[in-house]
PDB file of N, CA and C in Angstrom:
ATOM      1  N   UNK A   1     -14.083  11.893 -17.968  1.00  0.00           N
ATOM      2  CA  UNK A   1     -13.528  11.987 -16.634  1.00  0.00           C
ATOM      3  C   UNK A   1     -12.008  12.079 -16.768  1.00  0.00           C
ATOM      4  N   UNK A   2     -11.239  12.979 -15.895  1.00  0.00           N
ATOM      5  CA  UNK A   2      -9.880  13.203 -15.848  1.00  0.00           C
ATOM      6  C   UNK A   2      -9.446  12.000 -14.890  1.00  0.00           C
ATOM      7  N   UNK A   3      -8.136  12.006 -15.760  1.00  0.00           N
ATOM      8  CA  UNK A   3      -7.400  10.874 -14.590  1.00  0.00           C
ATOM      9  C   UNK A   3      -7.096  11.429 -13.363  1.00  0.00           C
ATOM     10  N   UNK A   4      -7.338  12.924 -12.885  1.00  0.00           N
ATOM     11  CA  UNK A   4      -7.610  13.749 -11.437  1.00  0.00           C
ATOM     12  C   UNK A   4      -8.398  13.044 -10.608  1.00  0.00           C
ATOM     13  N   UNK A   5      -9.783  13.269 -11.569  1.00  0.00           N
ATOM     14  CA  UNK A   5     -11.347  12.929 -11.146  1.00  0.00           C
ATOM     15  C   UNK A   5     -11.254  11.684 -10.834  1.00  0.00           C
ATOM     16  N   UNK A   6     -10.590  10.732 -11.376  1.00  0.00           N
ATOM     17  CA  UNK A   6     -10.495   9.597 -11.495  1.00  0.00           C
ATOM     18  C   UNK A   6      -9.672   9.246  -9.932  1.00  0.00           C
ATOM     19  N   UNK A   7      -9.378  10.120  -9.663  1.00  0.00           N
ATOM     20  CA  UNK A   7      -7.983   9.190  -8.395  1.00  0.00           C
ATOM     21  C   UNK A   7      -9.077  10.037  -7.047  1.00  0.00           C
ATOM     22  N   UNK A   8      -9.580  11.464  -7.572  1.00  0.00           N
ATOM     23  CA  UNK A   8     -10.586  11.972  -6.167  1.00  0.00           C
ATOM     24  C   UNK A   8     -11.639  10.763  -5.801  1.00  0.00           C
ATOM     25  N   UNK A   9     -12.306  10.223  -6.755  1.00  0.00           N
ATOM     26  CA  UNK A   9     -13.120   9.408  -6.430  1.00  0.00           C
ATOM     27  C   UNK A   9     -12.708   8.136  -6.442  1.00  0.00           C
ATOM     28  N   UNK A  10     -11.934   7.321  -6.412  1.00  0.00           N
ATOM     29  CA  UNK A  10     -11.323   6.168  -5.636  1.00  0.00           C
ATOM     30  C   UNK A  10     -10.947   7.356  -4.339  1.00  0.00           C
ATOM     31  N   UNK A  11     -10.231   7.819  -4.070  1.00  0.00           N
ATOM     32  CA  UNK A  11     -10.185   8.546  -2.392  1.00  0.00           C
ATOM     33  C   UNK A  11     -11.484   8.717  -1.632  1.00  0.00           C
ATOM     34  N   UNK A  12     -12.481   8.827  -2.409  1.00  0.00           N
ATOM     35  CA  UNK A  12     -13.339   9.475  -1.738  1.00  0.00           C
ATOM     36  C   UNK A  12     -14.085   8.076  -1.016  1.00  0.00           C
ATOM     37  N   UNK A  13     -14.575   7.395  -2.422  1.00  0.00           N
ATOM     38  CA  UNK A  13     -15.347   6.274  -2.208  1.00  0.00           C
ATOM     39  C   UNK A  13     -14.374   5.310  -1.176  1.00  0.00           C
ATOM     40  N   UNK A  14     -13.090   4.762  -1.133  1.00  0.00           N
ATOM     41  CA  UNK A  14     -12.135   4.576  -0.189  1.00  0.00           C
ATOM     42  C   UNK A  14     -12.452   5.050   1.152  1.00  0.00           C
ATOM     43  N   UNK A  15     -12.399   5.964   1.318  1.00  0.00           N
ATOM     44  CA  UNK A  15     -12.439   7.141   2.168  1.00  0.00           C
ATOM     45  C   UNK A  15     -13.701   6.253   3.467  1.00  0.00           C
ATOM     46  N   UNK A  16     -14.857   6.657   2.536  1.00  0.00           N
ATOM     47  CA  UNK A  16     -16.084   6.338   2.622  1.00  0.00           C
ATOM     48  C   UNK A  16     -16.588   4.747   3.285  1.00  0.00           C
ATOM     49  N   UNK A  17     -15.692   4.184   2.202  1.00  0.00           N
ATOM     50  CA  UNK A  17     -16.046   2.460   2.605  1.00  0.00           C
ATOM     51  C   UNK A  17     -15.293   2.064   3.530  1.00  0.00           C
ATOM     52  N   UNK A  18     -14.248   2.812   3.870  1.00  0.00           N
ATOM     53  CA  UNK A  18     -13.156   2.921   5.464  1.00  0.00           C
ATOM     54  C   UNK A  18     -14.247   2.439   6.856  1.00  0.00           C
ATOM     55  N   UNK A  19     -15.010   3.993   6.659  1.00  0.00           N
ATOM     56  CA  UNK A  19     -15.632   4.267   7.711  1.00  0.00           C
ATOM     57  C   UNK A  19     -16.556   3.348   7.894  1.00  0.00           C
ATOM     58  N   UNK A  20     -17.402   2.932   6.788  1.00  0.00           N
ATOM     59  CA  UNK A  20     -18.407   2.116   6.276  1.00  0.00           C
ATOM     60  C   UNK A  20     -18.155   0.994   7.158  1.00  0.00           C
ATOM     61  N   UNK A  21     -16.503   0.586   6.713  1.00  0.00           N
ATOM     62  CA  UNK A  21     -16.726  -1.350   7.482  1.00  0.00           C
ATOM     63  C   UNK A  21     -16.005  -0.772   8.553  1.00  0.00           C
ATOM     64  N   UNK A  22     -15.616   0.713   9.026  1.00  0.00           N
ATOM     65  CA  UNK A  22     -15.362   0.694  10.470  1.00  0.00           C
ATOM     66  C   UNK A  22     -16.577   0.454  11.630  1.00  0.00           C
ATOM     67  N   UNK A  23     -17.211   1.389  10.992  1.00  0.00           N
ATOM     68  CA  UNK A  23     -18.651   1.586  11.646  1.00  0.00           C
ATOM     69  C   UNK A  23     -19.264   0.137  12.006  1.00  0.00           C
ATOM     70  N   UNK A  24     -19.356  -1.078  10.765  1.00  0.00           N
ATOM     71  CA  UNK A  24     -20.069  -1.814  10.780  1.00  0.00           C
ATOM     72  C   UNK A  24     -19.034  -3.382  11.820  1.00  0.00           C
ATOM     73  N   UNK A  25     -18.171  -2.925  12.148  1.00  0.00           N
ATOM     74  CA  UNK A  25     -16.973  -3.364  12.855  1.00  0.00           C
ATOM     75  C   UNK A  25     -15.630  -4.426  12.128  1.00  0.00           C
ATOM     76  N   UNK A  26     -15.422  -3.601  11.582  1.00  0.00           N
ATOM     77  CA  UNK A  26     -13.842  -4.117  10.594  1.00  0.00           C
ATOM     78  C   UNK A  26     -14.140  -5.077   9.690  1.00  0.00           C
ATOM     79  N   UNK A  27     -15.639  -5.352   9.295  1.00  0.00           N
ATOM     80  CA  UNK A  27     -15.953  -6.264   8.462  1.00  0.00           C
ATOM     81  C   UNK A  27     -16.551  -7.732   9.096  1.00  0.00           C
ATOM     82  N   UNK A  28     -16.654  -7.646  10.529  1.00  0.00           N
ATOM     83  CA  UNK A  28     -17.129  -8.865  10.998  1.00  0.00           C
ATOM     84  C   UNK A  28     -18.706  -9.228  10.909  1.00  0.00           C
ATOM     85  N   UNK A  29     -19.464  -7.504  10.980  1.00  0.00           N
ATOM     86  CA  UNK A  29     -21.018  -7.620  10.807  1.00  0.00           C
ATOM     87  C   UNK A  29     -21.498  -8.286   9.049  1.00  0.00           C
ATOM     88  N   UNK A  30     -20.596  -8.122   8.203  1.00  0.00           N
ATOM     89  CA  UNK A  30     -20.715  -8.315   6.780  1.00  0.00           C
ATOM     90  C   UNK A  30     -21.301 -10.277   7.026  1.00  0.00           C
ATOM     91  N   UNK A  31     -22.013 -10.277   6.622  1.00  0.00           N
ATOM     92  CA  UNK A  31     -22.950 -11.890   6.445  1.00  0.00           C
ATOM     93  C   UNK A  31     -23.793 -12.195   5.146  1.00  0.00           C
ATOM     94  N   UNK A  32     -23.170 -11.304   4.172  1.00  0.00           N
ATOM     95  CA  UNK A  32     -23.308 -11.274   3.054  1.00  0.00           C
ATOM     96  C   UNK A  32     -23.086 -13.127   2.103  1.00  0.00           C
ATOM     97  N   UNK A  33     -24.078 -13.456   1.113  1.00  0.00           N
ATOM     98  CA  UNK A  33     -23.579 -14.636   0.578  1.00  0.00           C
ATOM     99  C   UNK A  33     -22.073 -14.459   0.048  1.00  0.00           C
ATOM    100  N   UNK A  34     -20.873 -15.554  -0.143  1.00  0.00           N
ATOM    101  CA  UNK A  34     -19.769 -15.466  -0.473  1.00  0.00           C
ATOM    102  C   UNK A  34     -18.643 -14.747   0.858  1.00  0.00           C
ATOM    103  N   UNK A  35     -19.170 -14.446   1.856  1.00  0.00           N
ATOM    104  CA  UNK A  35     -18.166 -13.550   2.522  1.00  0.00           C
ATOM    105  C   UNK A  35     -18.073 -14.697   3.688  1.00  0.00           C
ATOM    106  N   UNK A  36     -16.971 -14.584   3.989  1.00  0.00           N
ATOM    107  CA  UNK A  36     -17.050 -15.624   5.856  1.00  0.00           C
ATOM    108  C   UNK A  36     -17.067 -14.268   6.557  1.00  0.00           C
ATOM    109  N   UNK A  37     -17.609 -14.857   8.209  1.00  0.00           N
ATOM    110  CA  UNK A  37     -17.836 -13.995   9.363  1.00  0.00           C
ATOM    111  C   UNK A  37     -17.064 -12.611   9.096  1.00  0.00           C
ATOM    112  N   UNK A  38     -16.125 -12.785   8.980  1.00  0.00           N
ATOM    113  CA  UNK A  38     -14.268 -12.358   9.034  1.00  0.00           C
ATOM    114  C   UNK A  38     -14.218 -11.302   7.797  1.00  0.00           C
ATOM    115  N   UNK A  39     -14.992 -11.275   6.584  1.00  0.00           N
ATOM    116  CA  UNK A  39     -15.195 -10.061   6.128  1.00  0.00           C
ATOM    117  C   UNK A  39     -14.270 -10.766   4.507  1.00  0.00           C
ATOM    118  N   UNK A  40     -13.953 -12.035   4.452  1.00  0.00           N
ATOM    119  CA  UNK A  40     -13.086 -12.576   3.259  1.00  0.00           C
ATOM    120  C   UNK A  40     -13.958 -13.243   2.530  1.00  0.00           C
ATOM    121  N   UNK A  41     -13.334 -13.257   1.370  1.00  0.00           N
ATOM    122  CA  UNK A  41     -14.350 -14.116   0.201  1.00  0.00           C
ATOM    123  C   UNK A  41     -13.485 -15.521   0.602  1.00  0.00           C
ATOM    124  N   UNK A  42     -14.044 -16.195   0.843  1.00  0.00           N
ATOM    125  CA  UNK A  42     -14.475 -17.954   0.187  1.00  0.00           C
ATOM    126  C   UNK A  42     -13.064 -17.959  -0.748  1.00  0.00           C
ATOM    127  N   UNK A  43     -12.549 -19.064  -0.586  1.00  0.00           N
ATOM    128  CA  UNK A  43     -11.346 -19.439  -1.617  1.00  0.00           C
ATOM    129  C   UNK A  43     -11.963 -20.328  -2.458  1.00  0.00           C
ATOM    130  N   UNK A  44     -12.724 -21.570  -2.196  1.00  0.00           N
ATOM    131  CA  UNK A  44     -13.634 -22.477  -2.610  1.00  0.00           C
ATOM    132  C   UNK A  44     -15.191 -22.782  -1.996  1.00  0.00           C
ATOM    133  N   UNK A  45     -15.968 -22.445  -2.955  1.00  0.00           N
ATOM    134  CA  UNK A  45     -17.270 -23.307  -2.627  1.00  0.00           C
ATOM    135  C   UNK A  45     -17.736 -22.224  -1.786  1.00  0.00           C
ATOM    136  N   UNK A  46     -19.029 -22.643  -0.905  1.00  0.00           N
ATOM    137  CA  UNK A  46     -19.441 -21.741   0.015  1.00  0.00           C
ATOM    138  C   UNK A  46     -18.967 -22.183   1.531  1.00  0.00           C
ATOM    139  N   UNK A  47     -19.057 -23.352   1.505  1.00  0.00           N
ATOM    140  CA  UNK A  47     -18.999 -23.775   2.927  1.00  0.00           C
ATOM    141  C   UNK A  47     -18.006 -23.216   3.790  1.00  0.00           C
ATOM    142  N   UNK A  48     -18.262 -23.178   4.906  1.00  0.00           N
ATOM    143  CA  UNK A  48     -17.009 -22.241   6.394  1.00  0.00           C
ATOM    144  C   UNK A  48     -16.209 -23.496   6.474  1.00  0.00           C
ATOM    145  N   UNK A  49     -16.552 -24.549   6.034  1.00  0.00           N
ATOM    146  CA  UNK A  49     -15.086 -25.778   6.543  1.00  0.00           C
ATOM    147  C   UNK A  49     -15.068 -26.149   5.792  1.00  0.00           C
ATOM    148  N   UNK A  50     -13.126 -27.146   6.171  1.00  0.00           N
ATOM    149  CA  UNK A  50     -12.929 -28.364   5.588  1.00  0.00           C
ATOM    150  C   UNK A  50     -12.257 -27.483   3.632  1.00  0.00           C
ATOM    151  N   UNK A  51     -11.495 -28.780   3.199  1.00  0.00           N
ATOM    152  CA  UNK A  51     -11.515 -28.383   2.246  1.00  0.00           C
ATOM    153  C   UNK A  51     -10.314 -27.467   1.994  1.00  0.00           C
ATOM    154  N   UNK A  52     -10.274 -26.390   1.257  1.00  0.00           N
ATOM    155  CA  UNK A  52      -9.508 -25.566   0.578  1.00  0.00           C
ATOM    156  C   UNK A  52      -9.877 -24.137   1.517  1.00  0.00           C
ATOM    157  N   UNK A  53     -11.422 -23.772   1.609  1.00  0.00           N
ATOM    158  CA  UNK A  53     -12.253 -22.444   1.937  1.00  0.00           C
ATOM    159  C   UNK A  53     -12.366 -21.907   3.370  1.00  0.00           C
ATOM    160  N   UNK A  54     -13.053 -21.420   3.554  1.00  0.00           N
ATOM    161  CA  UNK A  54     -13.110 -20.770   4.872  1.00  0.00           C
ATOM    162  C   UNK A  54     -11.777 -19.975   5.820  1.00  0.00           C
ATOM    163  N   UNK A  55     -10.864 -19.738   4.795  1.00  0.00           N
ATOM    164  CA  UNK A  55      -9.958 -18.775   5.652  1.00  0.00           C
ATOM    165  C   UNK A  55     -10.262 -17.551   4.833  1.00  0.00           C
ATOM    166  N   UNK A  56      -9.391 -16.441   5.883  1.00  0.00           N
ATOM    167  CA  UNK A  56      -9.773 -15.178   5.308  1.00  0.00           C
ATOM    168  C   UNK A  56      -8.870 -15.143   4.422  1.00  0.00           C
ATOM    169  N   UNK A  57      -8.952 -14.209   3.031  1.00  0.00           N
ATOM    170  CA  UNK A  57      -9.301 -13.733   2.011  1.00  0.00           C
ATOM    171  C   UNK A  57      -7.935 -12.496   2.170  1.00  0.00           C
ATOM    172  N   UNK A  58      -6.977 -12.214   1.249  1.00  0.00           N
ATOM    173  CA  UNK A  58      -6.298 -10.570   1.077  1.00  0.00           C
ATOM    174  C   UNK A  58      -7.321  -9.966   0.234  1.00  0.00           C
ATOM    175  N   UNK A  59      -8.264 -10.300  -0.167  1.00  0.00           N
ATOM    176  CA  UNK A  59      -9.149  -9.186  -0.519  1.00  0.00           C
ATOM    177  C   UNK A  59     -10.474  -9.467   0.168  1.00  0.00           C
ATOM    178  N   UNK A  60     -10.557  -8.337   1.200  1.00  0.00           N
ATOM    179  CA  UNK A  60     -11.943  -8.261   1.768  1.00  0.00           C
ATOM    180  C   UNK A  60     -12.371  -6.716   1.832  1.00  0.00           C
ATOM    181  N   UNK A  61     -13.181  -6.456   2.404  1.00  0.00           N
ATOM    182  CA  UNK A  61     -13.789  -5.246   2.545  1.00  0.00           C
ATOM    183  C   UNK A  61     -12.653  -4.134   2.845  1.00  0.00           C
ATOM    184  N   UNK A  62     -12.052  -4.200   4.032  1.00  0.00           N
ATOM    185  CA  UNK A  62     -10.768  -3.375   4.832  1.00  0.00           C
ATOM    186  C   UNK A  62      -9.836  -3.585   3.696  1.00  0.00           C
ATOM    187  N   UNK A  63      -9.493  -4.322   3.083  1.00  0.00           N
ATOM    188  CA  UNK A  63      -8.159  -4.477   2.535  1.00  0.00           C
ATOM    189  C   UNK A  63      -8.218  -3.690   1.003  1.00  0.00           C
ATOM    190  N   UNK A  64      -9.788  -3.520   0.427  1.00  0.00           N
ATOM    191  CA  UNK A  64     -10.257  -2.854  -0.864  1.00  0.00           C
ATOM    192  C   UNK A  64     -10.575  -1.240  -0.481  1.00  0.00           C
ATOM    193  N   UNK A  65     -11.108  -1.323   0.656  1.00  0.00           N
ATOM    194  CA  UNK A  65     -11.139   0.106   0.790  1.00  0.00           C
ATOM    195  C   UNK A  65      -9.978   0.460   1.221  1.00  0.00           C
ATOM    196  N   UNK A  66      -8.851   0.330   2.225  1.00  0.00           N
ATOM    197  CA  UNK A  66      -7.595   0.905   2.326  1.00  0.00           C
ATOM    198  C   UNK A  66      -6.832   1.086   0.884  1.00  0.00           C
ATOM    199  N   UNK A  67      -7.002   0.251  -0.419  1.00  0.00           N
ATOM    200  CA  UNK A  67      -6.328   0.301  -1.614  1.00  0.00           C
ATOM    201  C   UNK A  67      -6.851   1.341  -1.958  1.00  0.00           C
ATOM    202  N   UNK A  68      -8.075   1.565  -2.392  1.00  0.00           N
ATOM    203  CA  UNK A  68      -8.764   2.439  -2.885  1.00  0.00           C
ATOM    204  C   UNK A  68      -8.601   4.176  -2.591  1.00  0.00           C
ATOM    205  N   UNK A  69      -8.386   3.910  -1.157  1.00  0.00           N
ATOM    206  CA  UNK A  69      -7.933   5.317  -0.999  1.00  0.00           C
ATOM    207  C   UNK A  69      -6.655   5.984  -0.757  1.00  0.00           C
ATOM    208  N   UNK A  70      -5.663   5.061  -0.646  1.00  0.00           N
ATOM    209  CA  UNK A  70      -4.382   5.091  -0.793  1.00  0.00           C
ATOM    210  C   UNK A  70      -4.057   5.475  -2.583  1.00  0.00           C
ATOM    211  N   UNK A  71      -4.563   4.736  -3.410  1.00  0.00           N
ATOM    212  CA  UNK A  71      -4.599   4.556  -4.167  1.00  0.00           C
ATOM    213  C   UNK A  71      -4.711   5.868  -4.491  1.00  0.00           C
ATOM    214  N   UNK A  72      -6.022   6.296  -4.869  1.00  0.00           N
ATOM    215  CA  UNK A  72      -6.923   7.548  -5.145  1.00  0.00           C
ATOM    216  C   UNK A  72      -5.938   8.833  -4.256  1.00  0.00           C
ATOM    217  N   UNK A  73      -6.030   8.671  -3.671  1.00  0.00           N
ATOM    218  CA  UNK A  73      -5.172   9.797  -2.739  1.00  0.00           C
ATOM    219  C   UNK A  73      -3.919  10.254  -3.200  1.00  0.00           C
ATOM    220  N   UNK A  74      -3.263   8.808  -2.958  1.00  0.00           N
ATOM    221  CA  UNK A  74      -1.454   9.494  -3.652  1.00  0.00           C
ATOM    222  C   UNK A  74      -1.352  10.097  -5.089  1.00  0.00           C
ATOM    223  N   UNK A  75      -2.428   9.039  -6.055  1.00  0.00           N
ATOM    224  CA  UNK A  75      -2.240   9.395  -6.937  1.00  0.00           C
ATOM    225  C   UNK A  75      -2.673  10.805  -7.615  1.00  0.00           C
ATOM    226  N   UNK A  76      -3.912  11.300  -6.859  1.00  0.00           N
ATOM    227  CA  UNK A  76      -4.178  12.665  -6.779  1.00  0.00           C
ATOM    228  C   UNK A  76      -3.023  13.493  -6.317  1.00  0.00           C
ATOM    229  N   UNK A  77      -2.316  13.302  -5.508  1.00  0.00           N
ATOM    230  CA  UNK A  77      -1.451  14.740  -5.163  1.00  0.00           C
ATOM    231  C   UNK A  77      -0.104  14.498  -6.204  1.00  0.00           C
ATOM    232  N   UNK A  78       0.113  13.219  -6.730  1.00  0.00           N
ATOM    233  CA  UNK A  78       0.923  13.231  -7.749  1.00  0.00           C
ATOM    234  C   UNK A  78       0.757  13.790  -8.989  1.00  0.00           C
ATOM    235  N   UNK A  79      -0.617  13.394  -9.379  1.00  0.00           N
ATOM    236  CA  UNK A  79      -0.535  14.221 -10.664  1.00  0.00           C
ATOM    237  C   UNK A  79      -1.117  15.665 -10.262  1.00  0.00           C
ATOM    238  N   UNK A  80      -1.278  15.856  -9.445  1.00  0.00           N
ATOM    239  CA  UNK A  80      -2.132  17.499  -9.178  1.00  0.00           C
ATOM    240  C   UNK A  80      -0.730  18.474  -8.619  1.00  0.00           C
ATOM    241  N   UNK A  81       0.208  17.814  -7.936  1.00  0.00           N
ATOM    242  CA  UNK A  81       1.417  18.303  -7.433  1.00  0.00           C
ATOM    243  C   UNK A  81       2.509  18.757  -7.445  1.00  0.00           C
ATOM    244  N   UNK A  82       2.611  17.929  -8.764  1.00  0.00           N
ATOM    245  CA  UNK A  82       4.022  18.041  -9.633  1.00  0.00           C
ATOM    246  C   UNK A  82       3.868  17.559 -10.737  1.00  0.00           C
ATOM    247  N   UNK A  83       4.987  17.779 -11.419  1.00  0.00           N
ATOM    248  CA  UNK A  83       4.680  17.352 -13.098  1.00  0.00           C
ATOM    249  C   UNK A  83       4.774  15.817 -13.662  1.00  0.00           C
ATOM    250  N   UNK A  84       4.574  15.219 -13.014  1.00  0.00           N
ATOM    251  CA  UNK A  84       4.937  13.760 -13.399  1.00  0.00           C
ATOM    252  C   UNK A  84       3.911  12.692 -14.475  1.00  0.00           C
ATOM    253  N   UNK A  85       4.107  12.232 -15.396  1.00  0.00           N
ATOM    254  CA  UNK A  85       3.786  11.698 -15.822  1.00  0.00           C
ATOM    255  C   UNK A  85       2.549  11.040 -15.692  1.00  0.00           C
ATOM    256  N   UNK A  86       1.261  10.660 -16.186  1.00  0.00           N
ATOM    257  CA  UNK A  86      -0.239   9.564 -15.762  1.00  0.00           C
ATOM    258  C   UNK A  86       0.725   8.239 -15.029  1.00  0.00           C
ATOM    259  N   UNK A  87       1.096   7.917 -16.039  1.00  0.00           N
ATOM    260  CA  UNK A  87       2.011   6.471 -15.816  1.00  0.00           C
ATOM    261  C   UNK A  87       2.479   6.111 -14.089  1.00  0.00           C
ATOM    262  N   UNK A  88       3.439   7.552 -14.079  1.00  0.00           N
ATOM    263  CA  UNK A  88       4.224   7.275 -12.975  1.00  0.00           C
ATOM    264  C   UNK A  88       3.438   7.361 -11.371  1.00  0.00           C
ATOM    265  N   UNK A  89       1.935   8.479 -11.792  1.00  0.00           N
ATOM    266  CA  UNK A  89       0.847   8.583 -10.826  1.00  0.00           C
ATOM    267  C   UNK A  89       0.045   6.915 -10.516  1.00  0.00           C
ATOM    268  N   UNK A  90      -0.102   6.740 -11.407  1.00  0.00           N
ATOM    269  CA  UNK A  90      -0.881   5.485 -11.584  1.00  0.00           C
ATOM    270  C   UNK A  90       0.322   4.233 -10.888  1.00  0.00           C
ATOM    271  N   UNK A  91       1.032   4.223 -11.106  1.00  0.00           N
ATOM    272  CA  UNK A  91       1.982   3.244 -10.673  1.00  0.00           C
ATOM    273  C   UNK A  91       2.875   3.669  -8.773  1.00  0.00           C
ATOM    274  N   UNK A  92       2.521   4.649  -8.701  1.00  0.00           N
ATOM    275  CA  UNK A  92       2.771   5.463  -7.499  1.00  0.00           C
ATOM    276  C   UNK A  92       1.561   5.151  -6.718  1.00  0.00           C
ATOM    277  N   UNK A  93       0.292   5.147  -6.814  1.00  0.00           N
ATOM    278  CA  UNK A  93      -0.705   5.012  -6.420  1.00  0.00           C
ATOM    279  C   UNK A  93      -1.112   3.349  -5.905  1.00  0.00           C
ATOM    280  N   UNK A  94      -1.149   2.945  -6.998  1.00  0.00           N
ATOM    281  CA  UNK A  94      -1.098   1.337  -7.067  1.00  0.00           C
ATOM    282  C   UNK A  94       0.220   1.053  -6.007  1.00  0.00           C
ATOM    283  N   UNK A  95       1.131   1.432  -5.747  1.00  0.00           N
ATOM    284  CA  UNK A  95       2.228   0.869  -4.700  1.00  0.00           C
ATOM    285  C   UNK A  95       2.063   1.100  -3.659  1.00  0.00           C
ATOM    286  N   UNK A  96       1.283   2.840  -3.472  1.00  0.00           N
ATOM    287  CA  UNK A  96       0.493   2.960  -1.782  1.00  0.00           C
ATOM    288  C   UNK A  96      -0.484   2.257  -1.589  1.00  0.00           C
ATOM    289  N   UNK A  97      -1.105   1.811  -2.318  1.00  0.00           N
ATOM    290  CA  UNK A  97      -2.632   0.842  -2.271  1.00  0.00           C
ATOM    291  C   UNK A  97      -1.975  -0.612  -2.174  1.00  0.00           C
ATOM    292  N   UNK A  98      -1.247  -0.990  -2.813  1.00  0.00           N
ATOM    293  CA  UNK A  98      -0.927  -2.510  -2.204  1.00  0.00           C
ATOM    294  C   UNK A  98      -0.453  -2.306  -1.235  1.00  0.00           C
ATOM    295  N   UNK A  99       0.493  -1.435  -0.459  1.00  0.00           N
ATOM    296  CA  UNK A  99       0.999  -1.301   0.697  1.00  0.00           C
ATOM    297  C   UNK A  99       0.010  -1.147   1.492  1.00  0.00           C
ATOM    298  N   UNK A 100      -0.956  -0.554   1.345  1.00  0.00           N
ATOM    299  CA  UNK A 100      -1.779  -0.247   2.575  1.00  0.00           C
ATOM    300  C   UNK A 100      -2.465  -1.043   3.174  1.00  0.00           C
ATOM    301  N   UNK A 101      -3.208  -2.254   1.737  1.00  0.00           N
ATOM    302  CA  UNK A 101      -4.232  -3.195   1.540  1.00  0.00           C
ATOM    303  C   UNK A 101      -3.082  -4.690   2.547  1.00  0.00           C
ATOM    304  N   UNK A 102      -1.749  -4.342   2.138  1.00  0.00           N
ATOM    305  CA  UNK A 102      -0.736  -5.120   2.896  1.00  0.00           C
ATOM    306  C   UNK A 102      -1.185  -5.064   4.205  1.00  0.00           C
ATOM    307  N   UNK A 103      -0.491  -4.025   5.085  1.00  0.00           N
ATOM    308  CA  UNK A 103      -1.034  -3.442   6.281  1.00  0.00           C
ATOM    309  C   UNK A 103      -2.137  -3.564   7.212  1.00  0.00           C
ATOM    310  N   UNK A 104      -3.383  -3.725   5.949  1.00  0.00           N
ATOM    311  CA  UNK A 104      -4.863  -3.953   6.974  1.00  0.00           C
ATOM    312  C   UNK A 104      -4.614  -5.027   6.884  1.00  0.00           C
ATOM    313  N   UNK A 105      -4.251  -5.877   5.955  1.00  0.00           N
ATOM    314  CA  UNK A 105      -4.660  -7.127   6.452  1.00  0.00           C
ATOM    315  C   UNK A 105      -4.086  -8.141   7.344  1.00  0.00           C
TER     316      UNK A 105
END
């Protein structure tokens, strides 16, 4: 797999899991073990109270798929666009994806 292929499909799958926890409503329908209502993993333990746990999470559903395709995306038109370096794509990519994953959450 090309590091191309590699950034289309984080966009795509991104893309995809966008709509996914749009559809399913921003991550609130998710009642998955480990997840609270709210679409966040658990900091500690399982329980919704008390304790350390039960707040939301910077990594949940919205906040992995906005990385993912930020991610995948920029870094595709960087290396497909101009001549720049894997490195500088990959590190270009990764800065729209934390920014974005910033943003949703």
């Amino acid at each position: 797999m090309t590091l191309q292929s590699f950034f289309l499909l984080c966009f795509f799958v991104g893309l995809f899991w966008s709509a996914l926890t749009m559809l399913a409503g921003g991550g609130h329908a998710w009642h998955l073990p480990g997840f609270v209502h709210h679409g966040g993993f658990h900091v500690h333990g399982h329980g919704h109270g008390g304790g350390r746990g039960g707040g939301l999470s910077a990594i949940n559903p919205s906040t992995v798929a906005a990385f993912l395709a930020w991610f995948g995306g920029v870094g595709y038109l960087f290396i497909h666009h101009s001549a720049t370096w894997a490195a500088a794509a990959v590190g270009a990519g990764t800065l729209a994806g934390l920014g974005a994953g910033a943003v949703v959450f």
